[in-house]
C-alpha atoms as a PDB file:
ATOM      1  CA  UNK A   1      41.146  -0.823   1.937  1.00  0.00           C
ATOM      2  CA  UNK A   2      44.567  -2.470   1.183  1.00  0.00           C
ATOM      3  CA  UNK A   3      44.082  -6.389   2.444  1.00  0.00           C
ATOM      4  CA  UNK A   4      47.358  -7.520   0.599  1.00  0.00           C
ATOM      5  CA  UNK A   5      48.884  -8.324   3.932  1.00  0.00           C
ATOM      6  CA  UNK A   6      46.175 -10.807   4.828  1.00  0.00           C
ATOM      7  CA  UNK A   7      47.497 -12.861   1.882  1.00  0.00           C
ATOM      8  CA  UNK A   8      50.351 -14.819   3.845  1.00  0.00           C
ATOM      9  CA  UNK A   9      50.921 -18.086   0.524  1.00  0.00           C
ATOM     10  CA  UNK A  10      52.977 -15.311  -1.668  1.00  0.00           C
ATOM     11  CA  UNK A  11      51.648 -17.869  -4.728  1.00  0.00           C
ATOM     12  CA  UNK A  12      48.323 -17.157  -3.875  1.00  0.00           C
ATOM     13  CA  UNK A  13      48.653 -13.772  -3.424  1.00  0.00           C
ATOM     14  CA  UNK A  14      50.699 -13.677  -6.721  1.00  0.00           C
ATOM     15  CA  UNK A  15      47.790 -15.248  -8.366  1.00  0.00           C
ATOM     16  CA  UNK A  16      45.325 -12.446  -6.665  1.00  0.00           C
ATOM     17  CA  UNK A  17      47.574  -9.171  -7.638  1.00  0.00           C
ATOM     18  CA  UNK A  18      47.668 -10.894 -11.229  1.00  0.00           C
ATOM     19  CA  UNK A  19      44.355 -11.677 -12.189  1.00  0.00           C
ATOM     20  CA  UNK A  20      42.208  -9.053  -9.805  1.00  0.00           C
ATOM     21  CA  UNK A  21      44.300  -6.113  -9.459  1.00  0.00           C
ATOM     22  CA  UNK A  22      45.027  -4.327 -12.690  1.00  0.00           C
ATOM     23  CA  UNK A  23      48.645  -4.283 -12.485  1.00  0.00           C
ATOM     24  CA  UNK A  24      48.744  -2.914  -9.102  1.00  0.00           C
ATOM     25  CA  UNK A  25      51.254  -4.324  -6.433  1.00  0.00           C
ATOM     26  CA  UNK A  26      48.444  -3.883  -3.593  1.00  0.00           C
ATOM     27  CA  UNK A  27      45.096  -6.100  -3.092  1.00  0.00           C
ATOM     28  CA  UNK A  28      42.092  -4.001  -2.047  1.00  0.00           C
ATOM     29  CA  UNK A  29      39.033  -5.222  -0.690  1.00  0.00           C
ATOM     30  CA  UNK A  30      37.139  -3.986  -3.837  1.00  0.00           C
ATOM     31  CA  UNK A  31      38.886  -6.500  -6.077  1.00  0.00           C
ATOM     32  CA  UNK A  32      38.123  -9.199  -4.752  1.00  0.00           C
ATOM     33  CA  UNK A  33      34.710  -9.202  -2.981  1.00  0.00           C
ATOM     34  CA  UNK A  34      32.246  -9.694  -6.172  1.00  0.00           C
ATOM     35  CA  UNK A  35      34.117 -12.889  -7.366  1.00  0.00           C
ATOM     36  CA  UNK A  36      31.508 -15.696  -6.864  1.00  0.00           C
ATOM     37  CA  UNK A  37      34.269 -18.487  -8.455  1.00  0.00           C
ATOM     38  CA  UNK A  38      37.479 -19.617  -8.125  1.00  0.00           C
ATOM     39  CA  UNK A  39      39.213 -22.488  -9.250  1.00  0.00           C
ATOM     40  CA  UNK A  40      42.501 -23.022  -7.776  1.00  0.00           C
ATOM     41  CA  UNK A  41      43.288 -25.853  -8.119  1.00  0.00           C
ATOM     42  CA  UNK A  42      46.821 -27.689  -8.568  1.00  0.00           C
ATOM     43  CA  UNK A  43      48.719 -24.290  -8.041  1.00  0.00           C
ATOM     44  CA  UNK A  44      50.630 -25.038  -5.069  1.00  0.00           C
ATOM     45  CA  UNK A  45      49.230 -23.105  -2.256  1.00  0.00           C
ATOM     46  CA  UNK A  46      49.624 -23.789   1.552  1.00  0.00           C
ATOM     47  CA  UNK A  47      47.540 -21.419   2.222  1.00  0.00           C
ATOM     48  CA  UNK A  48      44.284 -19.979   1.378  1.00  0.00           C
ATOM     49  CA  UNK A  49      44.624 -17.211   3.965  1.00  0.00           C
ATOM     50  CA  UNK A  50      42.788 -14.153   2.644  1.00  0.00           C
ATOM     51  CA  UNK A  51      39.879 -15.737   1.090  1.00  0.00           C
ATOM     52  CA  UNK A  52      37.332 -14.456   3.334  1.00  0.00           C
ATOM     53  CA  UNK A  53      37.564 -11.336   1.831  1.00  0.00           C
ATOM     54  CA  UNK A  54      35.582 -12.879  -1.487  1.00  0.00           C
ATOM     55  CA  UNK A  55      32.702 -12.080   0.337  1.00  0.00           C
ATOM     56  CA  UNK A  56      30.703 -12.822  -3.326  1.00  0.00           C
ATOM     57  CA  UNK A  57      32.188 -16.205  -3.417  1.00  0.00           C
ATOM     58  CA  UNK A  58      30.140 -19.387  -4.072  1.00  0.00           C
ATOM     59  CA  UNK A  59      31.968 -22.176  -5.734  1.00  0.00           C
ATOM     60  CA  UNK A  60      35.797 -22.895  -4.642  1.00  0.00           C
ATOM     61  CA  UNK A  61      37.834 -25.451  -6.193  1.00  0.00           C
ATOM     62  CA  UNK A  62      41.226 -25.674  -4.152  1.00  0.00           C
ATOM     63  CA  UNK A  63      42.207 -29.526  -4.806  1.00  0.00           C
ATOM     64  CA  UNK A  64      45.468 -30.654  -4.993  1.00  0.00           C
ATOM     65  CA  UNK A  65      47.190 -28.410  -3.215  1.00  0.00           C
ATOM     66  CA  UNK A  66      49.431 -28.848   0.526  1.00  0.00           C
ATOM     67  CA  UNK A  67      46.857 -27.054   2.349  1.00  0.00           C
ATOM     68  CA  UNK A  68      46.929 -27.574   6.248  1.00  0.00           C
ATOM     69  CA  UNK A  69      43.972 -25.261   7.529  1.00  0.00           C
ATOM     70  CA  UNK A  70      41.024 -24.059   5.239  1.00  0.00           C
ATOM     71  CA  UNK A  71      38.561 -21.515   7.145  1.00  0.00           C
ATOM     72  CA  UNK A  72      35.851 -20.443   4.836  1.00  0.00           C
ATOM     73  CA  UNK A  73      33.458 -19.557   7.566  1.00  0.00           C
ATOM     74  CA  UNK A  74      33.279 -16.115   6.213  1.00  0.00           C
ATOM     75  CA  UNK A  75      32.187 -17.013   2.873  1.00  0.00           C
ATOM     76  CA  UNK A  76      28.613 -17.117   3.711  1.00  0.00           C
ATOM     77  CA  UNK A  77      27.287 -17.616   0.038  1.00  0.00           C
ATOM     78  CA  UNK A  78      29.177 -20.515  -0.527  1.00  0.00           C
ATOM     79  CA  UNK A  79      27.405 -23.393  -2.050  1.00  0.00           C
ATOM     80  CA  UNK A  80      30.446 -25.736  -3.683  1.00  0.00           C
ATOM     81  CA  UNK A  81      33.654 -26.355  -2.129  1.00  0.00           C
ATOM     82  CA  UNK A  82      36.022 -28.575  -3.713  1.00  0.00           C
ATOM     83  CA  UNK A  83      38.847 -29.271  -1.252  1.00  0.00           C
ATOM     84  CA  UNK A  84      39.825 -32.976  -1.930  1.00  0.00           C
ATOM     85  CA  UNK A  85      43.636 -33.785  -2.142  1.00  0.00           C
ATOM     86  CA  UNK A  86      45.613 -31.785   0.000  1.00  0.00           C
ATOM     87  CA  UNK A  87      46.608 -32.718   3.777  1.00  0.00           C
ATOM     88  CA  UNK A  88      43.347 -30.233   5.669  1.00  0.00           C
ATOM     89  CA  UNK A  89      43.295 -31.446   9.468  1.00  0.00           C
ATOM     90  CA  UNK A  90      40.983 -28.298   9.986  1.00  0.00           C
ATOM     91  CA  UNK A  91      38.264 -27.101   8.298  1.00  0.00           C
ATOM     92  CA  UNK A  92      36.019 -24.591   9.583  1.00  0.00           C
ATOM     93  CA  UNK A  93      32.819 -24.407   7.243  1.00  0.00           C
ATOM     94  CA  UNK A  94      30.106 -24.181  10.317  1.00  0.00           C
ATOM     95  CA  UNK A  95      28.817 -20.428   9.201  1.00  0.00           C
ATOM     96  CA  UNK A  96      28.402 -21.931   5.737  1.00  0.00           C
ATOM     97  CA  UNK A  97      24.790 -22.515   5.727  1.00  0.00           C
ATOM     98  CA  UNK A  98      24.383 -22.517   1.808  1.00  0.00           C
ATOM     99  CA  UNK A  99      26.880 -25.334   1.529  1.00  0.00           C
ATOM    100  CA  UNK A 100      25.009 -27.785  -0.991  1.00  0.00           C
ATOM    101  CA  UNK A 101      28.382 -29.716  -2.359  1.00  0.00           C
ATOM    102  CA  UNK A 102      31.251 -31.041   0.016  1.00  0.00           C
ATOM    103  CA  UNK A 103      34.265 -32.644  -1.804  1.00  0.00           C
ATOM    104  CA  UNK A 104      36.545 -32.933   1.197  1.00  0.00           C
ATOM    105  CA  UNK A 105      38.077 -36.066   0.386  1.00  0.00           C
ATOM    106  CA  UNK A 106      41.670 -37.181   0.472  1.00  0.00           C
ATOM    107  CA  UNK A 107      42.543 -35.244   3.531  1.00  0.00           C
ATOM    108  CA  UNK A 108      44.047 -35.710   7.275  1.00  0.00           C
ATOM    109  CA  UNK A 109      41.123 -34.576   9.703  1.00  0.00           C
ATOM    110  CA  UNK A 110      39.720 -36.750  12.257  1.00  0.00           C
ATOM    111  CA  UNK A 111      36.696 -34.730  12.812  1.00  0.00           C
ATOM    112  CA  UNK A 112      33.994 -33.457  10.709  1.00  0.00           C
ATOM    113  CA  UNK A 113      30.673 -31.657  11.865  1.00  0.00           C
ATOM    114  CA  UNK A 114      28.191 -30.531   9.620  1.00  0.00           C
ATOM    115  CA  UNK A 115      25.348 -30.447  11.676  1.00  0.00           C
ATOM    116  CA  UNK A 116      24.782 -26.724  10.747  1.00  0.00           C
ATOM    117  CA  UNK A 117      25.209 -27.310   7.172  1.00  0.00           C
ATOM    118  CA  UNK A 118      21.486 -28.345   6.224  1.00  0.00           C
ATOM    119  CA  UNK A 119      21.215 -27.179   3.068  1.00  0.00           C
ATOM    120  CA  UNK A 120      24.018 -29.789   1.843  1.00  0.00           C
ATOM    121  CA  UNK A 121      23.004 -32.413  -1.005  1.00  0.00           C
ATOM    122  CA  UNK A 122      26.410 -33.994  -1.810  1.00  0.00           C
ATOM    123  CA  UNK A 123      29.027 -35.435   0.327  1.00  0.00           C
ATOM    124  CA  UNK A 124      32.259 -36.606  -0.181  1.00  0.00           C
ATOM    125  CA  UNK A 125      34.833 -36.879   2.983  1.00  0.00           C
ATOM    126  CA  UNK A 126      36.400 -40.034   1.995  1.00  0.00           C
ATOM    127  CA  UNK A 127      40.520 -41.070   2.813  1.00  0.00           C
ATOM    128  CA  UNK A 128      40.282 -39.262   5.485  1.00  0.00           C
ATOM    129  CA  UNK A 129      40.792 -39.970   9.783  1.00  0.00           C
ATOM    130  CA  UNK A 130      37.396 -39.290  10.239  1.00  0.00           C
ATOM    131  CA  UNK A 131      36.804 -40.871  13.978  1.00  0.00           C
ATOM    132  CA  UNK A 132      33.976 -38.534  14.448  1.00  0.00           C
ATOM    133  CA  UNK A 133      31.416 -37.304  11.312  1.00  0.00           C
ATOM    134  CA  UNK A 134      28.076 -35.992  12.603  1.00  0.00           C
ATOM    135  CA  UNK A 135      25.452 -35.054   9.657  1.00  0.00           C
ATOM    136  CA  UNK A 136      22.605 -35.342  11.755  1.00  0.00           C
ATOM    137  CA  UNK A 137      21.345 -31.540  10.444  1.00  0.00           C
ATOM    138  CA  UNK A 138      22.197 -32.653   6.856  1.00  0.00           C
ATOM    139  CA  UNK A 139      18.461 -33.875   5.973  1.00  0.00           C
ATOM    140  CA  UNK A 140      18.831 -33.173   2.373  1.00  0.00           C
ATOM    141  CA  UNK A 141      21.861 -34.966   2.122  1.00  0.00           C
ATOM    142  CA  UNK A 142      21.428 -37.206  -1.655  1.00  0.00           C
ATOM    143  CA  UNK A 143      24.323 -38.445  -2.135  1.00  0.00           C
ATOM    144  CA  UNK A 144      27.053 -39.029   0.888  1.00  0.00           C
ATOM    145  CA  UNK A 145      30.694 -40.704  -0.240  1.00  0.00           C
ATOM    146  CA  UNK A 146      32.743 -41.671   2.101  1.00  0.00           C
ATOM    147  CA  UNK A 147      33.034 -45.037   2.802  1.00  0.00           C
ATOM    148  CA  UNK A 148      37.378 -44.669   3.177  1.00  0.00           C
ATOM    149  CA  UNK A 149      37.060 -43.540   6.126  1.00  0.00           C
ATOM    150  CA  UNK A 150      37.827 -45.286   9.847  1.00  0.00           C
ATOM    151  CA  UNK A 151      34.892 -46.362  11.248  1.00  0.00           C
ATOM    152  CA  UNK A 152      35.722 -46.910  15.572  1.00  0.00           C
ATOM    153  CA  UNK A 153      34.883 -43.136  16.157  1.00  0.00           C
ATOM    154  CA  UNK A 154      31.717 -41.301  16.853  1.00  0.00           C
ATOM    155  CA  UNK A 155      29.353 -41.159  13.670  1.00  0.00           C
ATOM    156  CA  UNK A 156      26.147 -39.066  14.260  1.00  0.00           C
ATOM    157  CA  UNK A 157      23.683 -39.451  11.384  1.00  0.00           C
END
């Protein structure tokens, strides 16, 4: 199934076609879905559009890049996500219920629930907006960084 379209950052999907494709100028499903890492970061992207097709995908390092939106809802094994440094006012990780590592830090959202993430041990959401945070499902939490962050909102912990 050709999925190149669903690719919209051409960097991104430069980077795909070049390193998962075999030389083709089409993505298909197939070359993608068993890749369980990626790092990407410092390449540039705006856009990470097309990642929930790594359906195999458990760590993702995309830091330091000018990413608005990040939805890696679909990624369902994902346990690491490394998204620090880039200018995220959404991200949508609430079907991510093997997150165990958070590095959202250095970002522009205001809110942040992870009330469904319960399997998460590490937390980093620092520099941020954050007037509302709510780990009240995060019982395992160990380690939760942060402390950049404004602190007049709505904090459930």
């Amino acid at each position: 199934m050709n999925i190149t379209q669903d690719f919209i950052d051409e960097r991104f999907k430069a980077y795909v076609l070049e390193n998962f494709c075999e030389n083709r100028e089409w993505i298909q499903k197939s070359d993608v879905d068993r890749i369980v890492s990626l790092k990407l970061a410092k390449h540039g992207y705006s856009s990470l559009k097309g990642i929930e097709h790594f359906a195999s995908l458990e760590e993702l390092d995309c830091g330091f890049n000018h990413i608005r939106d990040l939805d890696v809802s679909q990624n369902a094994k994902l346990t690491k996500l490394d998204c620090y440094w880039n200018i995220i006012s959404e991200l949508q990780i609430d079907q991510n219920t093997n997150l165990k590592e958070l590095n959202c830090s250095y970002n522009a959202m205001f809110d942040l629930q992870l009330d469904y993430n319960t399997q998460l041990t590490y937390l980093n959401c620092g520099n941020n907006y954050l007037i509302s945070l709510n780990i009240t499902g995060c019982s395992n939490l160990i380690e939760p960084a942060g402390s950049y962050y404004q602190r007049d909102g709505d904090f459930s912990i």
